[in-house]
Protein backbone atom coordinates (compact mmCIF):
# COMPACT_ATOMS: atom_id res chain seq x y z
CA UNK A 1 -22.64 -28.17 98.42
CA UNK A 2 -23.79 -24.53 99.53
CA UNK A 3 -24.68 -22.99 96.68
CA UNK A 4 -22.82 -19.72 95.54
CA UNK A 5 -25.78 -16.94 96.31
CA UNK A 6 -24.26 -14.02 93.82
CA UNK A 7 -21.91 -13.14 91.57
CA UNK A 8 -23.09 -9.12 90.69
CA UNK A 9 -19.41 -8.03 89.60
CA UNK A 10 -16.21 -8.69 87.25
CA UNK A 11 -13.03 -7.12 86.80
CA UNK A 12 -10.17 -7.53 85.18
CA UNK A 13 -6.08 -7.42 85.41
CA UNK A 14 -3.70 -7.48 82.85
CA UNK A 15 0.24 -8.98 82.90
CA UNK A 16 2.78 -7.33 81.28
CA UNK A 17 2.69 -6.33 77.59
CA UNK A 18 -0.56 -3.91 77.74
CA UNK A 19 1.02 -1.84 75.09
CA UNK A 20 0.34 -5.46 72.99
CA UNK A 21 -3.11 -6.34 73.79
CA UNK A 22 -5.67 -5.58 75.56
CA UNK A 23 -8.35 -7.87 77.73
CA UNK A 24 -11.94 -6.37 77.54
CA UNK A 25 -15.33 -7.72 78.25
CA UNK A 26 -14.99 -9.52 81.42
CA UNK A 27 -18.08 -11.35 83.14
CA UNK A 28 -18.89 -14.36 85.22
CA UNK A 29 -21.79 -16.24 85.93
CA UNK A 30 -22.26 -19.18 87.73
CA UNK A 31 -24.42 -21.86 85.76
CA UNK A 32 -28.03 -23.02 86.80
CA UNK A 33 -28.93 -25.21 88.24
CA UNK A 34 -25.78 -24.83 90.98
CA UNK A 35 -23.27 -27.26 90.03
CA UNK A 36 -20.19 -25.83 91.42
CA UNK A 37 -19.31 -23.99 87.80
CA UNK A 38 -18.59 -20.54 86.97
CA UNK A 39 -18.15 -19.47 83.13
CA UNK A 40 -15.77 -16.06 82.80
CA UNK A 41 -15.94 -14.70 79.82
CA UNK A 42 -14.01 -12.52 78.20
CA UNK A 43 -11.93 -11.13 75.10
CA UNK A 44 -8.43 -10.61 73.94
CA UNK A 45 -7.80 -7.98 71.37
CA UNK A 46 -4.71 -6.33 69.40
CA UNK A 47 -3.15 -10.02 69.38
CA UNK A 48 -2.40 -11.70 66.03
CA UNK A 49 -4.17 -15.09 65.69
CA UNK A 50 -0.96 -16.99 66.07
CA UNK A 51 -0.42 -15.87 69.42
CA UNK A 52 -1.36 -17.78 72.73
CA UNK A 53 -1.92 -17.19 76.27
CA UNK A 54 -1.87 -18.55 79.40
CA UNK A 55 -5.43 -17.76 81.55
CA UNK A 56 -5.20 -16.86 85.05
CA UNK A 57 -8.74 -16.13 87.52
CA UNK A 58 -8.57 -14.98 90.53
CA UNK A 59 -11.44 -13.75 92.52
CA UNK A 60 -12.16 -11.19 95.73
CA UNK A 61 -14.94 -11.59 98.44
CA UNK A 62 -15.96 -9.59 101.54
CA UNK A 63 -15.80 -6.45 100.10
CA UNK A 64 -12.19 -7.45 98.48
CA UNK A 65 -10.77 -8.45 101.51
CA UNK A 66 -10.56 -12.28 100.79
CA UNK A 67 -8.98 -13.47 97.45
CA UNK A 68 -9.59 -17.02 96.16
CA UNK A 69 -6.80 -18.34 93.50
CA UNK A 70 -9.03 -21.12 90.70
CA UNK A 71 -6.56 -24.04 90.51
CA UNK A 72 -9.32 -26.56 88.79
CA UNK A 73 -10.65 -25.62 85.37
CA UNK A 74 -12.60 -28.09 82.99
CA UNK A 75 -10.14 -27.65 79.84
CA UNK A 76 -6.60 -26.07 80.00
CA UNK A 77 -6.15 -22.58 80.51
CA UNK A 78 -4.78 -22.01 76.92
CA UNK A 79 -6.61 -19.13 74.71
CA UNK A 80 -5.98 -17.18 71.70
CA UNK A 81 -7.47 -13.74 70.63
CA UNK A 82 -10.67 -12.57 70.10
CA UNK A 83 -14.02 -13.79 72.59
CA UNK A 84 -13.21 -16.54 74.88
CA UNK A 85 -14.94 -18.57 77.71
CA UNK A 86 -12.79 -20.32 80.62
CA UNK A 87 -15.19 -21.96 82.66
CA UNK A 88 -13.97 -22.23 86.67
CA UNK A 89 -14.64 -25.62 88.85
CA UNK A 90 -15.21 -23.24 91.90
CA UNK A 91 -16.61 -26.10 93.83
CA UNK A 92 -13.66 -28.35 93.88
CA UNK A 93 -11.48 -25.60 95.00
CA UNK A 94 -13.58 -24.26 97.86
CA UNK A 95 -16.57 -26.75 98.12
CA UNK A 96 -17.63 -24.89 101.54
CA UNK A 97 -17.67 -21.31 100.01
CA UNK A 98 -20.64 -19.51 100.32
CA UNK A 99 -20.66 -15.20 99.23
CA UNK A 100 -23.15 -12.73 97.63
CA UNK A 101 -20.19 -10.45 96.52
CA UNK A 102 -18.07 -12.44 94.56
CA UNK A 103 -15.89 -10.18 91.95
CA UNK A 104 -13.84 -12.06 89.45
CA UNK A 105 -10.26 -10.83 87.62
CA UNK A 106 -8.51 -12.45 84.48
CA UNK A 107 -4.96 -12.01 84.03
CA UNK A 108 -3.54 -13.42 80.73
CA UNK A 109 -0.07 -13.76 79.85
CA UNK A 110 1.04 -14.66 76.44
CA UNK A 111 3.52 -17.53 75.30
CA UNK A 112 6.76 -17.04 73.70
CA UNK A 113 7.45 -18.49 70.23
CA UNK A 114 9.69 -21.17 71.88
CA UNK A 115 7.33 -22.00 74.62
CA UNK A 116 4.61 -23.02 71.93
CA UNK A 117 7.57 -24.63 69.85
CA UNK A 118 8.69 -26.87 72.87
CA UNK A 119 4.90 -28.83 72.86
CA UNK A 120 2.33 -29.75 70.91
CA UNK A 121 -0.50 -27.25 70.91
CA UNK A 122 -3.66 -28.10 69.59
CA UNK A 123 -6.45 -25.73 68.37
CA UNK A 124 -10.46 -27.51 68.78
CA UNK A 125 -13.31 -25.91 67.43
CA UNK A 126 -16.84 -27.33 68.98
CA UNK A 127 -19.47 -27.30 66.37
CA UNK A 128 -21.69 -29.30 68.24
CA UNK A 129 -24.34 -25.92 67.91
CA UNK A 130 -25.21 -26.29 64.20
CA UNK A 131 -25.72 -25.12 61.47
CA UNK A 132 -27.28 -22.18 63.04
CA UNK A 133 -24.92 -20.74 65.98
CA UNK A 134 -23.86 -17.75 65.88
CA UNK A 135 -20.46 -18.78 67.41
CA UNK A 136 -18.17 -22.38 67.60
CA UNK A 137 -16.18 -21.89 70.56
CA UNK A 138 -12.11 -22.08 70.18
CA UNK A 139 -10.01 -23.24 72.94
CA UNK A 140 -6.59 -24.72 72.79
CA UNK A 141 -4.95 -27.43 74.54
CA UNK A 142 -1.26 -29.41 74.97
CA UNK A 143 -3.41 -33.19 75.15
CA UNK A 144 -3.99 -34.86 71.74
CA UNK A 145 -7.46 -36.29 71.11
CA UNK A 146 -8.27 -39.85 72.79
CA UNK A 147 -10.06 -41.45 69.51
CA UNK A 148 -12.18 -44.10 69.73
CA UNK A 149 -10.46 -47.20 67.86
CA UNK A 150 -11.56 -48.04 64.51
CA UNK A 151 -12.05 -52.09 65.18
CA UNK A 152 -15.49 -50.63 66.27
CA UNK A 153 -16.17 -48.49 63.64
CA UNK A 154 -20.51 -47.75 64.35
CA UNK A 155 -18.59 -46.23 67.65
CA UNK A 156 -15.85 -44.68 65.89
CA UNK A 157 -18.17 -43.07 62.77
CA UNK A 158 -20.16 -41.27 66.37
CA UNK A 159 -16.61 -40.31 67.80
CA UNK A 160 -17.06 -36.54 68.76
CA UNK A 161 -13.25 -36.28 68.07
CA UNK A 162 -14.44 -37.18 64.29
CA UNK A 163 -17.70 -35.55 64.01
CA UNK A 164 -18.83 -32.98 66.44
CA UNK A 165 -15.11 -31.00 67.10
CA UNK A 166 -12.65 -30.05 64.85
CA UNK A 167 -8.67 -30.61 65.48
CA UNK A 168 -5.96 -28.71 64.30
CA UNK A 169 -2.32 -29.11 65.72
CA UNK A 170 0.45 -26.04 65.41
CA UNK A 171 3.13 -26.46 63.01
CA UNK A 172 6.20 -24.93 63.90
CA UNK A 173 8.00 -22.46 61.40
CA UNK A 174 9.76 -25.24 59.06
CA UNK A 175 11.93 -25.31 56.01
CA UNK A 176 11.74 -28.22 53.73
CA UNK A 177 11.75 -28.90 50.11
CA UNK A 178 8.53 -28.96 47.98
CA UNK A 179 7.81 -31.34 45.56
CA UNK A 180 10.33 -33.52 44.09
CA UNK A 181 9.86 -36.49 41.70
CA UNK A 182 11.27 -40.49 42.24
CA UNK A 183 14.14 -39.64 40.16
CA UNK A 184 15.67 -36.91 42.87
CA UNK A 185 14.09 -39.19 45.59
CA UNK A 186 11.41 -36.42 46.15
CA UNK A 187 14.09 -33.78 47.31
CA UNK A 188 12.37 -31.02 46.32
CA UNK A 189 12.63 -28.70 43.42
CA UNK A 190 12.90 -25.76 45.28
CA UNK A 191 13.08 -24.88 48.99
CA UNK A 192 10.45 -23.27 51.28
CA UNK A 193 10.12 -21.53 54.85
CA UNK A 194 6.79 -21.55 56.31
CA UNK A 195 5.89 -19.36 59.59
CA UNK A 196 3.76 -21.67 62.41
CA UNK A 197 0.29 -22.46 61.46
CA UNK A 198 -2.71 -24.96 62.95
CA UNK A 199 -3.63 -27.66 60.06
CA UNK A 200 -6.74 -30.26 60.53
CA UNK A 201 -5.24 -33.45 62.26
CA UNK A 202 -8.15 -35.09 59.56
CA UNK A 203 -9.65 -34.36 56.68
CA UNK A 204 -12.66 -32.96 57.36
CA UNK A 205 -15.29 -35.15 58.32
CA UNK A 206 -18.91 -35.14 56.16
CA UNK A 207 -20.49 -34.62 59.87
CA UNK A 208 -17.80 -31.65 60.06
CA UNK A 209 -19.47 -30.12 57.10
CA UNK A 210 -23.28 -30.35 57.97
CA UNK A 211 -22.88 -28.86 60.92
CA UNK A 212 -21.91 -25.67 59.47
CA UNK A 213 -23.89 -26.50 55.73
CA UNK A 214 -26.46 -27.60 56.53
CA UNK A 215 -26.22 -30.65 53.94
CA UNK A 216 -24.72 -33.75 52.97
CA UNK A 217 -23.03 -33.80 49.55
CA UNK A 218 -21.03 -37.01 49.19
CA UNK A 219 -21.90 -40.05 47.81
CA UNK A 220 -20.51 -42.31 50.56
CA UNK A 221 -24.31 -41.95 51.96
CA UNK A 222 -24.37 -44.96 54.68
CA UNK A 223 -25.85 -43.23 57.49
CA UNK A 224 -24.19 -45.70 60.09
CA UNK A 225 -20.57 -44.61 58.95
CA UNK A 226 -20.85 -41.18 56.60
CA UNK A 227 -20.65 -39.14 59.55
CA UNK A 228 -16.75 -39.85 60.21
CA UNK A 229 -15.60 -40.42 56.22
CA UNK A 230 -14.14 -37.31 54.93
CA UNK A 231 -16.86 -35.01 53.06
CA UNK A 232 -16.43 -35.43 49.26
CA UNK A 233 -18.43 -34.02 46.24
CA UNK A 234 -17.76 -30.65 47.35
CA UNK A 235 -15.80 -27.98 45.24
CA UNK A 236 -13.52 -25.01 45.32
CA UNK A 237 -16.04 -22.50 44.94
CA UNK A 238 -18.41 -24.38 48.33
CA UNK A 239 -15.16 -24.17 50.14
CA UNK A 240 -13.61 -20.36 49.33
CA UNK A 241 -16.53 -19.17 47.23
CA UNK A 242 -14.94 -17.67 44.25
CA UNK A 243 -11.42 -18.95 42.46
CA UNK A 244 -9.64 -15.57 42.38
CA UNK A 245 -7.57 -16.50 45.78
CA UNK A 246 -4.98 -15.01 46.15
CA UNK A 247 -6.31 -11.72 43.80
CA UNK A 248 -9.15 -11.69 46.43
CA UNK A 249 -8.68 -13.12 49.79
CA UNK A 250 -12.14 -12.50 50.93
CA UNK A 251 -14.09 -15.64 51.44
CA UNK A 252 -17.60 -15.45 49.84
CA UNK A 253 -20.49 -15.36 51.96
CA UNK A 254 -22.15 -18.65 52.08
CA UNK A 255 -19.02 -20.70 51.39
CA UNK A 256 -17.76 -23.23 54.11
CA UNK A 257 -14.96 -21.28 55.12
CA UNK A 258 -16.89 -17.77 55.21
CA UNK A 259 -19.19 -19.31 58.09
CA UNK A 260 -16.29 -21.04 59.83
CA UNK A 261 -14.07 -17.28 59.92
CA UNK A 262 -17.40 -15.72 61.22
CA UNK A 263 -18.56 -18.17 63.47
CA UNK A 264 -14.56 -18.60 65.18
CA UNK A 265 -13.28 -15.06 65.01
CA UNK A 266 -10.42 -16.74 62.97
CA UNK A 267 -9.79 -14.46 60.07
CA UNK A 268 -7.20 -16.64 58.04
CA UNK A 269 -9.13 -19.92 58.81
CA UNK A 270 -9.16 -21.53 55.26
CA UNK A 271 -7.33 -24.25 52.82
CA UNK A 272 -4.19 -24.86 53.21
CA UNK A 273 -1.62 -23.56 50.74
CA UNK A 274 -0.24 -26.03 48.77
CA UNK A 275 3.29 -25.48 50.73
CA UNK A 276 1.58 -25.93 53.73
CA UNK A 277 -0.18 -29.03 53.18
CA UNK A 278 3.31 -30.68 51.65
CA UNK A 279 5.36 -29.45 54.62
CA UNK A 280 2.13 -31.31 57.11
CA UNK A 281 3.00 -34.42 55.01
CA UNK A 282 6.16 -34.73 55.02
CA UNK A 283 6.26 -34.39 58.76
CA UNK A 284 9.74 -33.58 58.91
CA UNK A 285 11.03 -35.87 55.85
CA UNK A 286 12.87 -34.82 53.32
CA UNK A 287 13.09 -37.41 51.25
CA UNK A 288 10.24 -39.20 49.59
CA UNK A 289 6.77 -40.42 50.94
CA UNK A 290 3.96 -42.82 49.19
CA UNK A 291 1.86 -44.69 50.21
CA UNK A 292 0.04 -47.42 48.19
CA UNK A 293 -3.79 -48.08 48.28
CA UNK A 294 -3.62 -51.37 46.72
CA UNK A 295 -2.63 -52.90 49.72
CA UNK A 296 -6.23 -52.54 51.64
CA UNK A 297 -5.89 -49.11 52.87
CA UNK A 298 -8.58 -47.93 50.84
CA UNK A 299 -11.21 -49.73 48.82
CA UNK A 300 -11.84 -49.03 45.24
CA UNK A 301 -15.85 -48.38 45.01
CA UNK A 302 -18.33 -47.69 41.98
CA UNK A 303 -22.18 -46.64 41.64
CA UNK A 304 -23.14 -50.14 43.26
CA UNK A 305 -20.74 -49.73 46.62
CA UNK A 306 -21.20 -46.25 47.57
CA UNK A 307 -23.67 -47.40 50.26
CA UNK A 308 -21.48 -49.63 51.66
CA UNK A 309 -19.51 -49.62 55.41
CA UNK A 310 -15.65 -48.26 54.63
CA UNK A 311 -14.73 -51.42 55.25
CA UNK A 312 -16.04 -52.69 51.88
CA UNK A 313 -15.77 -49.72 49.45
CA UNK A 314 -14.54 -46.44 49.12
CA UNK A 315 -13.36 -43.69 52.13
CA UNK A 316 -12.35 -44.90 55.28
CA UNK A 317 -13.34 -43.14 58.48
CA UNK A 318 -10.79 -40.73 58.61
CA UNK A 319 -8.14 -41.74 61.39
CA UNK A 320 -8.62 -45.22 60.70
CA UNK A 321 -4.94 -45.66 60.09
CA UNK A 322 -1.70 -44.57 61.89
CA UNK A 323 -0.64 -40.94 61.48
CA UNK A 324 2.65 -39.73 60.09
CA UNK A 325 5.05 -38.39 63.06
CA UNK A 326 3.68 -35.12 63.79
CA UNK A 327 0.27 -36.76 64.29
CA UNK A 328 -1.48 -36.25 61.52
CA UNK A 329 -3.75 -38.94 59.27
CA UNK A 330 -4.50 -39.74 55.90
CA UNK A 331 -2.47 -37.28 54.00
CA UNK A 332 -1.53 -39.91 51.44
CA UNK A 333 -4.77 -41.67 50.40
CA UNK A 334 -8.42 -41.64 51.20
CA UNK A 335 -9.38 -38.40 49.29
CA UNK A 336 -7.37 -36.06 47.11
CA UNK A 337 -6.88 -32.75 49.10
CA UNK A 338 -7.97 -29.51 47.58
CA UNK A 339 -5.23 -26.46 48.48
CA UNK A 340 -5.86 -22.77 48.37
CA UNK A 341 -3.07 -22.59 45.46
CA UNK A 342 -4.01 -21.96 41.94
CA UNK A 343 -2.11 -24.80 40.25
CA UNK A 344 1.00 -23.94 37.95
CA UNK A 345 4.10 -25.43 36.86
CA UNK A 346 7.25 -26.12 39.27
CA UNK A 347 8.88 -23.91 36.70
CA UNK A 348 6.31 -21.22 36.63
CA UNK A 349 6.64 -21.45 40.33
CA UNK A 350 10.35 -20.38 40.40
CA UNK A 351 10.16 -17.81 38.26
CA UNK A 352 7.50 -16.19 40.31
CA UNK A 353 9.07 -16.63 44.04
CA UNK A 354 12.64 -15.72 42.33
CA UNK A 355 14.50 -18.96 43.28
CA UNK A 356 17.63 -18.09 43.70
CA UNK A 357 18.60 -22.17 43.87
CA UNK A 358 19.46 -21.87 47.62
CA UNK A 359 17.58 -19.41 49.53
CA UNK A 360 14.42 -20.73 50.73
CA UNK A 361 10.99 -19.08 49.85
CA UNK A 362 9.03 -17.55 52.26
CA UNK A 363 5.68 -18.50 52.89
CA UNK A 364 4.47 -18.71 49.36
CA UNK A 365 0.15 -18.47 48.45
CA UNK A 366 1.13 -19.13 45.66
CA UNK A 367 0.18 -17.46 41.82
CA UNK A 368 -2.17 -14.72 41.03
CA UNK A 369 -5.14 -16.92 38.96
CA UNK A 370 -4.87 -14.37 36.48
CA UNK A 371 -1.41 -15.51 35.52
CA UNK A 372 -2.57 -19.05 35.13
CA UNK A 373 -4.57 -21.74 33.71
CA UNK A 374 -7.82 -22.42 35.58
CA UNK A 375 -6.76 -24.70 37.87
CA UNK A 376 -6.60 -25.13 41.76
CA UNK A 377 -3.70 -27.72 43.50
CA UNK A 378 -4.93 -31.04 44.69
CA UNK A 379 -2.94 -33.32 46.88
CA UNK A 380 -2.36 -36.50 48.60
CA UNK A 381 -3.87 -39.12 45.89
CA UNK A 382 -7.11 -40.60 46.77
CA UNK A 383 -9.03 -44.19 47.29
CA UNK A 384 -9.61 -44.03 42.91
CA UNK A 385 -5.69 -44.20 42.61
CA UNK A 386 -4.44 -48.19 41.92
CA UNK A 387 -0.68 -46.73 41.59
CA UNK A 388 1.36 -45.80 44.57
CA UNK A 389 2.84 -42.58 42.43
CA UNK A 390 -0.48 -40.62 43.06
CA UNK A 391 -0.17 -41.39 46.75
CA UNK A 392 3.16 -39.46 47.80
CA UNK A 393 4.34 -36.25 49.47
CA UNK A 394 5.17 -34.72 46.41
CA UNK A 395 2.87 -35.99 43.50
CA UNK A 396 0.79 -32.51 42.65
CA UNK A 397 -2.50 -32.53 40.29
CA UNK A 398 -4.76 -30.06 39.57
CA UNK A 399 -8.65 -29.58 39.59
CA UNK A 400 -10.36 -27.38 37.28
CA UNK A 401 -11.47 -23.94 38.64
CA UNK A 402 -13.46 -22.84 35.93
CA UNK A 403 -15.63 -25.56 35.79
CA UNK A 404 -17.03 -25.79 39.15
CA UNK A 405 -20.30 -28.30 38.17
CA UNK A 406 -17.78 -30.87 36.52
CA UNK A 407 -15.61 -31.24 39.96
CA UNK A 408 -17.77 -32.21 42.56
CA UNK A 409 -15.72 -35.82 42.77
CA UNK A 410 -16.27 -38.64 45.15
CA UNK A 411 -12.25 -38.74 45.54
CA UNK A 412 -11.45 -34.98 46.40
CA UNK A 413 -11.92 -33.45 49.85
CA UNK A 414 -10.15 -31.10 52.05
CA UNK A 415 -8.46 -30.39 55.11
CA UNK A 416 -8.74 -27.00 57.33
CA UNK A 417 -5.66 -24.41 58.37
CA UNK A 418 -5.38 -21.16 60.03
CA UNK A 419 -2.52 -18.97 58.67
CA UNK A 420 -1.16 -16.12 60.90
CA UNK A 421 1.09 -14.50 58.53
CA UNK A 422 -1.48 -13.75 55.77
CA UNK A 423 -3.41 -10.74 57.53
């Protein structure tokens, strides 16, 4: 391989829509020591975090006389707004080439609403930098994780997919009804319409939470297996910061989700709402889901088995079991799931969105925590639950927000979503 002698000079171009967005920033530099790899950087702006585009480089030699089209890339050429890094297999396209003028161009083109609709598009954040990066890189992709099975689990509790990088899949905009009880078959009490939004495939992972903490809270503490069972022992005010949401939608600096919105660019990266999260679980059902934990999903643990493999006591790895249709584990069981919702009653609830009894209600964050108790919405059930009814798509329970000492609990945890519509 001749190795590529300079690359002094970027440029840019720009399809269609420039009135939209803008692409700013662009550089290229070929990595050291040569391995046939170019990294082009760049950033979209004036794009709304729910939109995506499809990455185009082309580059110019001899003065611009000679243009070279990149065909080979190491990860799809899918990116959203804000900073972004494509990096360019320049060798396996032209393995001869060698130039001292190389200029590089970007041309991005964004997606249509039924273009994203028509696949499944997957949003991975790499934490692998720690606790102290500055930046977790986002890129997207149409290929779900390969995870590594769990009838290994010391190689499945290491399984970057698990530990290291953090999955979210896009949710289509969805009606459905929310919550429900056995006797209407859980068909809802009222209806909702939710705009498209990325939700963890997993809960997240205590790994997932060092990496940007800095610590490891839960008291599933086997250091062969913790890094792939969902963090526990947390709280409301370690995720969001402060329990005024939705009064204040400003994440407190220091929480979990404060660093993860700085460190990704991704302003409404947070809990999801409590419609959100029942609209992931339901995957598409309308009628009632549960799950029950007596039947060796999840092992009951006490002060004695916290130590132990998930295999004996408490949390699973997450993933260990199959996921509901659109792909996504453990909603039912493992950990109850904290939601950015203060909790209130389904009648409450009504009254505030203005059910009319048919029209459905769009993309409620639910009450102002002024106007309630001090609670936040938990959901999902958890491996503490011996009855089935805690472990269903519409079963909702509450954690106290004004105590936040008292509800650090080994059976509450959380999943991640990013929200377009909130900002």
């Amino acid at each position: 391989m001749k190795r590529l002698l300079a690359m002094a000079f970027s440029s840019m171009a720009l399809a269609g829509f420039a009135d939209a967005f803008t692409v700013t920033d662009v550089s290229a530099r070929q990595r050291w020591p040569w391995n046939g790899l170019v990294d082009v950087d760049f950033t979209i702006g004036g794009a709304s975090v729910a939109d995506l585009f499809k990455v185009e480089v082309e580059a110019t030699y001899d003065g611009g006389a000679t243009k070279l089209y990149a065909r080979t890339y190491l990860e799809e050429p899918l990116r959203g707004p804000g900073f972004n890094r494509i990096t360019w297999d320049l060798a396996a396209d032209y393995p001869e080439l060698k130039v001292d003028d190389l200029q590089v161009a970007v041309t991005v083109t964004p997606l249509s609403r039924a273009q994203m609709d028509s696949q499944n598009v997957y949003m991975v954040i790499d934490l692998s930098s720690g606790p102290n990066s500055t930046r977790y890189p986002v890129r997207y992709t149409t290929t779900a994780p390969t995870l590594v099975p769990t009838n290994d689990l010391v190689a499945c509790a290491a399984d970057p997919n698990r530990t290291t990088k953090l999955w979210l899949k896009r949710v289509k905009a969805n009606t459905f009804p929310f919550g429900g009880t056995n006797s209407n078959g859980g068909e809802g009490d009222f209806k909702v319409h939710l705009s498209p939004f990325y939700i963890g495939i997993f809960e997240l992972t205590q790994k997932q939470w060092a990496l940007v903490m800095e610590n490891w809270p839960s008291v599933m503490t086997n250091v062969t297996y913790r890094s792939a069972r969902p963090v526990t022992n947390v709280n409301y005010e370690d995720v969001i910061g402060h329990n005024r949401w939705p009064d204040n939608r400003v994440m407190s600096e220091g929480s979990y989700i404060a660093k993860m919105r700085a460190r990704t660019g991704l302003s409404t990266f947070s809990l999801p709402t409590e419609a959100q999260w029942e609209c992931a679980c339901r995957a598409g059902n309308t009628k009632s889901l549960t799950v029950s934990p007596t039947t060796g999903r999840y092992k009951f643990a006490s002060a004695t088995t916290y130590n132990e493999a998930p295999d004996v006591a408490g949390t699973a790895l997450v993933g260990s079991y199959s996921p509901n249709s659109w792909g996504l584990y453990d909603t039912l069981g493992n950990v109850w799931e904290m939601c950015l919702d203060a909790f209130d009653t389904i009648a409450n609830l009504k009254a505030l969105y203005g059910w009319d009894g048919a029209t459905p209600i769009p993309d409620p964050i639910g009450p102002s925590v002024n106007a309630t108790e001090k609670y936040h919405a938990t959901r999902g059930g958890g491996w503490s639950n011996s009855e089935a009814g805690y472990c269903t798509a519409y079963r909702r329970d509450r954690g106290n927000l004004s105590n936040f000492t008292g509800m650090r609990k080994s059976d509450i945890g959380f999943r991640v979503a990013v929200s377009p519509e909130w900002e």
